[in-house]
Protein backbone atom coordinates (compact mmCIF):
# COMPACT_ATOMS: atom_id res chain seq x y z
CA UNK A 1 2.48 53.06 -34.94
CA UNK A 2 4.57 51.29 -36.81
CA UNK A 3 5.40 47.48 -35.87
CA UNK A 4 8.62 46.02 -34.47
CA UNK A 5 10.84 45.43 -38.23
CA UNK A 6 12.52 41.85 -37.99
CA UNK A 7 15.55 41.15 -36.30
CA UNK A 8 18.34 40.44 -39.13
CA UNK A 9 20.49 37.71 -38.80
CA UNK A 10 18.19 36.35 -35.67
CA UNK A 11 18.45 32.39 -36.67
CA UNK A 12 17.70 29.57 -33.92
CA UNK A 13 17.59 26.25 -34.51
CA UNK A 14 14.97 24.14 -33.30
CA UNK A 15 15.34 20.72 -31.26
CA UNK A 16 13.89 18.24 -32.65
CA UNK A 17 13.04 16.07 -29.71
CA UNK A 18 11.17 13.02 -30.46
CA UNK A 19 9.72 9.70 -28.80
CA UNK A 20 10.91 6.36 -29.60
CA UNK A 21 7.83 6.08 -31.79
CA UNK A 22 8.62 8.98 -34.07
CA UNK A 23 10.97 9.26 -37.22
CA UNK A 24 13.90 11.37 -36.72
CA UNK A 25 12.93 14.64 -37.93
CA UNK A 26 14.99 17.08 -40.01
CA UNK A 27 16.13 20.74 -39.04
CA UNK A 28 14.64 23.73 -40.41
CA UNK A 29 15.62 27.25 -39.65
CA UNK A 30 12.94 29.50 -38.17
CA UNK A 31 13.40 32.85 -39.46
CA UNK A 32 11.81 35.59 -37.38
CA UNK A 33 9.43 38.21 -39.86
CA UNK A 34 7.63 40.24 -36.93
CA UNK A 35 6.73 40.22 -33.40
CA UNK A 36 4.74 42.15 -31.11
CA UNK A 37 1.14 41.06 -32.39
CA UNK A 38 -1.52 40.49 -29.96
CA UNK A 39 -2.85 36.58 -29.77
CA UNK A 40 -1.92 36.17 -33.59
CA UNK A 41 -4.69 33.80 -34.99
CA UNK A 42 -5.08 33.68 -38.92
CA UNK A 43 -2.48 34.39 -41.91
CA UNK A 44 -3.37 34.72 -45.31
CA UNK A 45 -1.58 35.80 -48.38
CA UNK A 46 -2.33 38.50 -50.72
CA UNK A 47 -1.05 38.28 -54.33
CA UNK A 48 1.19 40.45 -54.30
CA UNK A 49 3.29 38.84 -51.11
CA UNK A 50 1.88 40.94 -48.17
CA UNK A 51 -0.06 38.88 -45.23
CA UNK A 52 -3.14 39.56 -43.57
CA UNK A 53 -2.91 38.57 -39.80
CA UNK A 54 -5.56 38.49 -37.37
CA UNK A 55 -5.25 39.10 -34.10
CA UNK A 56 -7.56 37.89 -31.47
CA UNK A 57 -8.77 41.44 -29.64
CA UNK A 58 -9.91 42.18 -32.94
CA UNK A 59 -7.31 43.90 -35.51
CA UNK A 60 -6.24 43.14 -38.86
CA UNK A 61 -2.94 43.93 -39.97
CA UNK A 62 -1.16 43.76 -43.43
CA UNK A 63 2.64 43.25 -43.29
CA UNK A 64 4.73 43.13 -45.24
CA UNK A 65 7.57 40.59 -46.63
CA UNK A 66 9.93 42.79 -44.49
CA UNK A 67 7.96 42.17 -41.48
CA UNK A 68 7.03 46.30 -41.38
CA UNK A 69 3.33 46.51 -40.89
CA UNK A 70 1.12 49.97 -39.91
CA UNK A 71 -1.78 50.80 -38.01
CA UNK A 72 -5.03 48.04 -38.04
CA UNK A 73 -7.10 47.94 -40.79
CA UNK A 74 -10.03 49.90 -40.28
CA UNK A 75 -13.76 48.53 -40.69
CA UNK A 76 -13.44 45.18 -38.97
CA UNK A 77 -16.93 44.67 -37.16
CA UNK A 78 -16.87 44.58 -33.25
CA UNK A 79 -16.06 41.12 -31.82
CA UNK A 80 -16.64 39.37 -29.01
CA UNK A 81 -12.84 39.43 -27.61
CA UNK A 82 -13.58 37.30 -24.26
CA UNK A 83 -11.81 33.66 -23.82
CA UNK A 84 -11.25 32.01 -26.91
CA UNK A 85 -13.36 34.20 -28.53
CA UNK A 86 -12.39 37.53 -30.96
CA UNK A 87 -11.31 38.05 -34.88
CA UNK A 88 -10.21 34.70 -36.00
CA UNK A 89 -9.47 33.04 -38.66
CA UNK A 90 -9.50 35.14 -42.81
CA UNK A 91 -8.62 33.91 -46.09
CA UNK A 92 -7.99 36.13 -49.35
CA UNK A 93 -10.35 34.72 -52.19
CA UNK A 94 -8.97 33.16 -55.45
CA UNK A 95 -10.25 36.12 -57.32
CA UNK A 96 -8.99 38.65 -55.29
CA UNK A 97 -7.15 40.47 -58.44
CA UNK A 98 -10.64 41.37 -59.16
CA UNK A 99 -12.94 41.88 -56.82
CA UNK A 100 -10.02 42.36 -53.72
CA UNK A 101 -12.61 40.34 -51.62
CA UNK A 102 -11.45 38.36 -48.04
CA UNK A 103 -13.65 36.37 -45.81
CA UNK A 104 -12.95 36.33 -41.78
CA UNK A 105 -14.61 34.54 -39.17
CA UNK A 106 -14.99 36.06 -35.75
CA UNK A 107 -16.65 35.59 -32.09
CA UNK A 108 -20.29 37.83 -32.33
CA UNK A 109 -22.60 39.08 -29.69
CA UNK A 110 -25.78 38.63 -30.57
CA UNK A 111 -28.09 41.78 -30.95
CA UNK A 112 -30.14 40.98 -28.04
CA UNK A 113 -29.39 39.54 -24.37
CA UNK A 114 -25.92 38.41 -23.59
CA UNK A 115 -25.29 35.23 -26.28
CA UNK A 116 -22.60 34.78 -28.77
CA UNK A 117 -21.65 32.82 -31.69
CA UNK A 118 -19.06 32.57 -34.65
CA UNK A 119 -20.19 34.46 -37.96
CA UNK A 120 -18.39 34.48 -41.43
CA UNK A 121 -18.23 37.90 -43.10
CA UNK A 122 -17.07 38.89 -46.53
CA UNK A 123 -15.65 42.31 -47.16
CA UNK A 124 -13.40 44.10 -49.75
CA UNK A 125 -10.07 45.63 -48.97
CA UNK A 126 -9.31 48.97 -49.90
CA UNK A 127 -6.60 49.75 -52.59
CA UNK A 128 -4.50 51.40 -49.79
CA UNK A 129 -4.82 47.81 -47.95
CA UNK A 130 -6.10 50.25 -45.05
CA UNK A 131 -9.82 49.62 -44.23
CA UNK A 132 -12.12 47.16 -44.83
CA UNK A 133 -15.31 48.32 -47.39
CA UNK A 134 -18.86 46.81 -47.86
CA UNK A 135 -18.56 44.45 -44.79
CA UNK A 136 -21.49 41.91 -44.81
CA UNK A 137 -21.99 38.98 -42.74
CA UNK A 138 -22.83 36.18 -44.74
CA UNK A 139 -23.39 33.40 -42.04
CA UNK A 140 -24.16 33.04 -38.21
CA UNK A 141 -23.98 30.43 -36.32
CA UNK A 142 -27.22 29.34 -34.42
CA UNK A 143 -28.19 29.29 -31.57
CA UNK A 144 -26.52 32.52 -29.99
CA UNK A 145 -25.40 31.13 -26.36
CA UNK A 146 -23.27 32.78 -23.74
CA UNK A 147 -19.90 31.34 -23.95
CA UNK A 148 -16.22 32.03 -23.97
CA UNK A 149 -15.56 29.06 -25.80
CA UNK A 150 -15.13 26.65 -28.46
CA UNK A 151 -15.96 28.90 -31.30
CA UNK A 152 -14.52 26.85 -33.74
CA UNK A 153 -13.72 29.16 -36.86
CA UNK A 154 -11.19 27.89 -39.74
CA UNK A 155 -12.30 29.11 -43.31
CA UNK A 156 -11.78 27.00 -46.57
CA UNK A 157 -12.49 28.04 -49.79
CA UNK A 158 -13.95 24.34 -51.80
CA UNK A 159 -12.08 23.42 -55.20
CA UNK A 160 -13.84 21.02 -57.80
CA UNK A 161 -11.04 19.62 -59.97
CA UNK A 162 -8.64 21.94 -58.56
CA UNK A 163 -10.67 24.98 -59.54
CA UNK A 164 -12.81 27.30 -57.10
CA UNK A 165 -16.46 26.42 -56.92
CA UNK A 166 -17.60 29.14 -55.17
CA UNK A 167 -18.59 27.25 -52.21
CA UNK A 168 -16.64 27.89 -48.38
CA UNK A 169 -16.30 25.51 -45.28
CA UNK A 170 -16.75 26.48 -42.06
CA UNK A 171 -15.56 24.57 -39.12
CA UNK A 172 -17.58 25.44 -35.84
CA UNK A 173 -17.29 24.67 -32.23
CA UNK A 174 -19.81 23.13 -29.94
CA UNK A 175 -19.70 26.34 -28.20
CA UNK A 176 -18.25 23.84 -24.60
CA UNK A 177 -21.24 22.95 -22.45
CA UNK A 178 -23.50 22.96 -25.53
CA UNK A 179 -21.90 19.79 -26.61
CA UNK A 180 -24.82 17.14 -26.42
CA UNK A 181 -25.87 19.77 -29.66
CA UNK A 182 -23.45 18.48 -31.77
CA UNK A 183 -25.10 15.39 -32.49
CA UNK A 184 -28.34 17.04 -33.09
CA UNK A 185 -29.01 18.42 -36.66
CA UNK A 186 -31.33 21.98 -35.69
CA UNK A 187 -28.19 24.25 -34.67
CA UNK A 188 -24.91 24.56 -36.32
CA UNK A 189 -23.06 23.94 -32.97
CA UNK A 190 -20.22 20.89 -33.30
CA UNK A 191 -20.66 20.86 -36.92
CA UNK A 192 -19.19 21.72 -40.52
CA UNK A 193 -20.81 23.90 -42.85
CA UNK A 194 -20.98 24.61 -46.67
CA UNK A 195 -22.53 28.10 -48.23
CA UNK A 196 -21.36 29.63 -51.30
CA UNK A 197 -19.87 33.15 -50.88
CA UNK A 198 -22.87 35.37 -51.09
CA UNK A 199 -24.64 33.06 -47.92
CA UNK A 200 -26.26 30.53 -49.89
CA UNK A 201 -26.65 27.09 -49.32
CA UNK A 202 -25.42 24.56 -51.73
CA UNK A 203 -27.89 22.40 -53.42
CA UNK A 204 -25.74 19.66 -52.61
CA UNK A 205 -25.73 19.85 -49.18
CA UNK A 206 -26.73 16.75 -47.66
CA UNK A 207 -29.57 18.12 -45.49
CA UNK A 208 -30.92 21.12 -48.33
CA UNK A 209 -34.05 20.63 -48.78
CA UNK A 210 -34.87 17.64 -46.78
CA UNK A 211 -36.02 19.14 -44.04
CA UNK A 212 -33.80 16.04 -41.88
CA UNK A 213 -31.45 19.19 -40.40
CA UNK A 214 -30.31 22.80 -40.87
CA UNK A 215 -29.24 23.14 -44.99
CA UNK A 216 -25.52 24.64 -44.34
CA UNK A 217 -24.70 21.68 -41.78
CA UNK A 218 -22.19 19.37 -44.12
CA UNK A 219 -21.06 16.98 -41.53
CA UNK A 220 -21.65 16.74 -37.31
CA UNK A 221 -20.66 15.01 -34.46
CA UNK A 222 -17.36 17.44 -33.74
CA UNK A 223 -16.17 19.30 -30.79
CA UNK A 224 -14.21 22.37 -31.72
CA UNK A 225 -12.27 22.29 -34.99
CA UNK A 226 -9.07 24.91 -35.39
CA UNK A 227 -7.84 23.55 -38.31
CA UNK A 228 -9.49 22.82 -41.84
CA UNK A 229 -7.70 22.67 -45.05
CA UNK A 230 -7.74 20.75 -48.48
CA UNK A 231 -5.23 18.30 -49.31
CA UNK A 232 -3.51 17.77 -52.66
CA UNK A 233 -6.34 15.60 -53.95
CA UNK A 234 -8.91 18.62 -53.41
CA UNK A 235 -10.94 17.11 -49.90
CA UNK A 236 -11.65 18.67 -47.05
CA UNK A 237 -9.40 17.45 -44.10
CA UNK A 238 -9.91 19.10 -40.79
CA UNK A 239 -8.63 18.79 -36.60
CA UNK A 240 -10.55 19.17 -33.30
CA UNK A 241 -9.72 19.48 -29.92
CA UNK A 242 -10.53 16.51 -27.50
CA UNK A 243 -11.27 17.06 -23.86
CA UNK A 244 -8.33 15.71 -21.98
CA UNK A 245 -6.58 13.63 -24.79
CA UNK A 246 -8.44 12.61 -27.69
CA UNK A 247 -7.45 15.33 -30.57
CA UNK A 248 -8.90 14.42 -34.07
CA UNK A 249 -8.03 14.71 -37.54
CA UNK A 250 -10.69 13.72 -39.78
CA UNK A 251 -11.82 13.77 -43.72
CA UNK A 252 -15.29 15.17 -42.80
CA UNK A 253 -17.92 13.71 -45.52
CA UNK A 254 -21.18 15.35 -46.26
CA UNK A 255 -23.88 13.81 -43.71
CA UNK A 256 -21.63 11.82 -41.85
CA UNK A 257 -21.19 11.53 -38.14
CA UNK A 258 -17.76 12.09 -36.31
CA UNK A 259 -19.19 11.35 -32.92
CA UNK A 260 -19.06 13.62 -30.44
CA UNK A 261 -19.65 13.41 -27.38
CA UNK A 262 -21.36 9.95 -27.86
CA UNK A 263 -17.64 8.69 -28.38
CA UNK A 264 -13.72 10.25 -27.92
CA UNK A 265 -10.59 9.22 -27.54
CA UNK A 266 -10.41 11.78 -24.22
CA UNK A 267 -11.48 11.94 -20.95
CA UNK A 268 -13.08 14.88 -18.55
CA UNK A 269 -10.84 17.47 -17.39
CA UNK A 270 -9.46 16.15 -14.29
CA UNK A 271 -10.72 12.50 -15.19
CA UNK A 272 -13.44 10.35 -15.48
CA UNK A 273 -15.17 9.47 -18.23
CA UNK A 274 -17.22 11.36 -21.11
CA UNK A 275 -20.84 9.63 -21.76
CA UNK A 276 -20.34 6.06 -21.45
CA UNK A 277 -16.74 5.93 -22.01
CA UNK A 278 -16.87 4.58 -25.48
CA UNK A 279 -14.58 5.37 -28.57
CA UNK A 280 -16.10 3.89 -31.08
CA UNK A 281 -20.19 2.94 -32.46
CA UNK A 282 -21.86 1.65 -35.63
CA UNK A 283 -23.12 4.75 -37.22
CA UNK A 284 -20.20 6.98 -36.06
CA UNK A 285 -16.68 7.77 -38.07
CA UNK A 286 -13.21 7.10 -36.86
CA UNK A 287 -10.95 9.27 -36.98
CA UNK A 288 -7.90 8.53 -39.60
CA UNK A 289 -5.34 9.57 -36.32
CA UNK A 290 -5.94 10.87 -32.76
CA UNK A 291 -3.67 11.69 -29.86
CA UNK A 292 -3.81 11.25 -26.51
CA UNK A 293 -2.64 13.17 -24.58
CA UNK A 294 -3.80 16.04 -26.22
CA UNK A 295 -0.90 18.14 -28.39
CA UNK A 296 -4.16 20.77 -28.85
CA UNK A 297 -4.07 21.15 -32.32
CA UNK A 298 -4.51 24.72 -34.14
CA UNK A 299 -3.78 25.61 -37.77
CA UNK A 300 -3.36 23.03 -40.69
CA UNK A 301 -1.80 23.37 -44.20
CA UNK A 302 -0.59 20.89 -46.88
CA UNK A 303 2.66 21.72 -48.21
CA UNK A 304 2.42 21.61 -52.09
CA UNK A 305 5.75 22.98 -52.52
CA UNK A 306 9.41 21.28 -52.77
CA UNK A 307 11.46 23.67 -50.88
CA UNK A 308 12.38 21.41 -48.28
CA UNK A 309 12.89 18.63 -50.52
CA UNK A 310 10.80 15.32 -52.18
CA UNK A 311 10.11 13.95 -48.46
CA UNK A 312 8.36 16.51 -47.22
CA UNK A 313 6.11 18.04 -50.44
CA UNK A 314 2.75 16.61 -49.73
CA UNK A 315 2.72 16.30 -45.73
CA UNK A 316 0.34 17.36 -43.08
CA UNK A 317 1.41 20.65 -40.86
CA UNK A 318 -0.49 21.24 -37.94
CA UNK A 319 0.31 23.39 -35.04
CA UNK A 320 0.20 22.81 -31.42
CA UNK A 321 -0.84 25.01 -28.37
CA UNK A 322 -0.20 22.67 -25.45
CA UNK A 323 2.64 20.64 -27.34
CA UNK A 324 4.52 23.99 -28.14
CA UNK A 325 5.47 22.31 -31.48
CA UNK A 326 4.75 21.94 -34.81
CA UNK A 327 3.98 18.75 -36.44
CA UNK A 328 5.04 16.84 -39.61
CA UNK A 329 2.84 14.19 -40.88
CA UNK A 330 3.44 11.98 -43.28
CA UNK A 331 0.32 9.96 -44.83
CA UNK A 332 -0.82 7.52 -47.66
CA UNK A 333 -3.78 7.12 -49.59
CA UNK A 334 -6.54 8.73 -51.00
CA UNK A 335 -10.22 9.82 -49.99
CA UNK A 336 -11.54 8.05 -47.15
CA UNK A 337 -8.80 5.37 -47.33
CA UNK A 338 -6.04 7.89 -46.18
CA UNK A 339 -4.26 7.02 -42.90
CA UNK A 340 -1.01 8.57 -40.90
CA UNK A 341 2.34 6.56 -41.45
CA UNK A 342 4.28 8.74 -39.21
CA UNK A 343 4.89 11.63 -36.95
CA UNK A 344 7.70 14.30 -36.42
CA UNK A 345 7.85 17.34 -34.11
CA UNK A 346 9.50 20.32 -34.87
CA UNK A 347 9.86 24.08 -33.14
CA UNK A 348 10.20 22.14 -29.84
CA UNK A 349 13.12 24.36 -29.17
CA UNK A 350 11.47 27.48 -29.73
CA UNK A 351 8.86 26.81 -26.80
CA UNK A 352 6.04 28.60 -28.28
CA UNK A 353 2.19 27.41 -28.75
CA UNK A 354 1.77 27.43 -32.33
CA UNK A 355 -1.58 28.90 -33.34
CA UNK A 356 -1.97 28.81 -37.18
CA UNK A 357 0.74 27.86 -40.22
CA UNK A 358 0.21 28.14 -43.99
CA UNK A 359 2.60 27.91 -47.28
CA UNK A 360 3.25 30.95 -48.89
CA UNK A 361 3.41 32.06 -52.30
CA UNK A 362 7.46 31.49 -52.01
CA UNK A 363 6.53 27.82 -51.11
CA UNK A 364 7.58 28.03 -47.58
CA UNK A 365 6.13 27.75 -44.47
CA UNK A 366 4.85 30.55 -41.81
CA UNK A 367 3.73 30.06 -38.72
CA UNK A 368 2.17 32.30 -35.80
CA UNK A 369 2.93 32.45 -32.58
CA UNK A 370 0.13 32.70 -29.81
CA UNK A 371 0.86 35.05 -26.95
CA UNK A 372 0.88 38.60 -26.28
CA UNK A 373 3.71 39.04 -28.28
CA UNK A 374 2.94 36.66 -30.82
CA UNK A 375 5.80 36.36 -33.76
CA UNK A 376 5.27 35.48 -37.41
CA UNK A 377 8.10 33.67 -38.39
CA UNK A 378 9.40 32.19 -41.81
CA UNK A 379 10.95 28.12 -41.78
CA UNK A 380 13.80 28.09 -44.05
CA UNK A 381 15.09 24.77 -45.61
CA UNK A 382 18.40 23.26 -43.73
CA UNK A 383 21.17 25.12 -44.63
């Protein structure tokens, strides 16, 4: 069946409503490419100008720059397609010319009993960009528990002076009422983790071959990261969700400790206090912003582009789900030294939880939609 084509000529401009403390932000033009996917979660970008998308109950689509996409993509494993979980995030590989690989995380069940966890698989796509071939999972998350939630699940593939390495991140959640785990170093729940693409770890991990934690854990102490992605001086930046209030963005170095649930910004659902109430400890990291209440943060790109002119190349784009926005940051500063200088909020108009956005090759931005019509739609430059 083929999928909805996009409407021509269907423009709407967003209001861009702000708070006192926020910079006035400028229009953009969202541009609507398709619609009728199921809980959109991931886009990627093949060479040649097509998108991969996810969707959540488990399909992959390719569509096109027309916004005319066909059936799924065959060979995508079975997922666990309950709560939060399903097929989540995917990211073409630099090489893909050659080898046509792509790496997607997703929610698994585990072979035995009723847990689940989020595993990282590597497959190529057919010529025909119509079935997945030589699937293999390359990492799963330990332990398997039975949960809906927090599965974490962004994908980055690691430059070294703005070349591949070879090596991937993986952000992953601390799976909800596991959460005392994340600040314990023998599972991978609440944590960040580093294997090259066959599975590997890294003999630079901080914990390989130590025997102090588990090899692939990079850096701990998080609650459930959506959004990872590298900024323009190649490191890692990613965002988590707080409880109530308390989203993070942090610049997650290897060994380090972001914290929770010793501290957080947040509080329980409903109120009262997480742990002993505290936000901050010697030992633990800041993060460089935080926002309470909580905007529930998903999806994270650095524009490297100049489409929408000099003041914007280099910011911070990171969707919301609660706000129903998508937000502008502007920042200064390099490495661990980097801080927020201001906010904006665009898409307010459009009223729709933003689940992932990326630059494509055109040097634009995309974003997804989440719902059960979710839309993939283009932001032009003010006209």
């Amino acid at each position: 069946m083929r999928g909805l084509a996009p409407l021509i000529g269907w423009w709407w401009f967003a209001a861009m409503l702000l708070s006192p403390s926020l910079a006035q932000a400028q229009d953009v033009r969202p541009q609507m490419v398709a619609a009728g996917l199921a809980h959109p979660w991931a886009l990627a970008f093949l060479p040649d100008g097509r998108m991969l998308v996810t969707e959540r109950p488990g399909r992959l689509r390719v569509i096109d720059g027309d916004g005319s996409m066909g059936p799924p993509v065959s060979g995508v494993p079975e997922v666990v397609g309950q709560g939060q979980g399903g097929l989540l995030d995917v990211i073409v590989d630099s090489d893909f010319a050659r080898n046509r690989a792509i790496f997607f995380c997703f929610a698994q069940a585990a072979e035995r009993g009723s847990g689940n966890s989020t595993a990282l698989a590597r497959a190529r796509l057919s010529a025909a960009m119509d079935r997945l071939e030589d699937v293999q999972v390359i990492f799963s998350q330990q332990p398997k528990y039975a949960s809906s939630a927090h599965f974490g699940c962004r994908i980055v593939e690691s430059r070294t002076d703005g070349k591949a390495d070879g090596h991937l991140f993986l952000t992953l959640g601390d799976r909800f009422r596991r959460m005392a785990d994340a600040q314990t170093l023998d599972n991978h729940h609440g944590k960040v983790v580093r294997i090259d693409k066959q599975g590997g770890v890294p003999k630079d991990n901080p914990f390989a071959g130590n025997g102090r934690g588990l090899p692939e854990i990079w850096s701990y102490g998080h609650r459930n990261l959506q959004g990872a992605a590298l900024s323009p001086d190649g490191r890692l930046w990613v965002h988590e969700h707080g409880p109530q209030g308390g989203d993070e963005i942090n610049i997650p170095s290897p060994g380090r400790n972001y914290g929770w649930p010793v501290i957080t910004y947040g509080v329980n659902y409903g109120g009262g206090q997480i742990g002993e109430g505290i936000s901050r400890k010697d030992g633990m990291e800041q993060p460089i912003h935080h926002w309470v209440p909580s905007i529930a943060p998903s999806g994270m790109a650095f524009l490297t582009s100049d489409r929408y002119g000099p003041a914007w190349k280099g910011n911070l784009f990171i969707g919301a789900l609660a706000g129903r926005h998508l937000v502008r940051i502007e920042w200064r500063g390099d490495g661990d030294s980097a801080r927020v200088v201001r906010e904006h909020r665009l898409l307010t108009g459009l009223g729709e939880r933003i689940r992932d956005v990326r630059q494509g090759p055109d040097g634009l931005l995309y974003v997804l939609t989440d719902s059960s019509n979710g839309r993939l739609i283009r932001l032009l430059p003010p006209g």
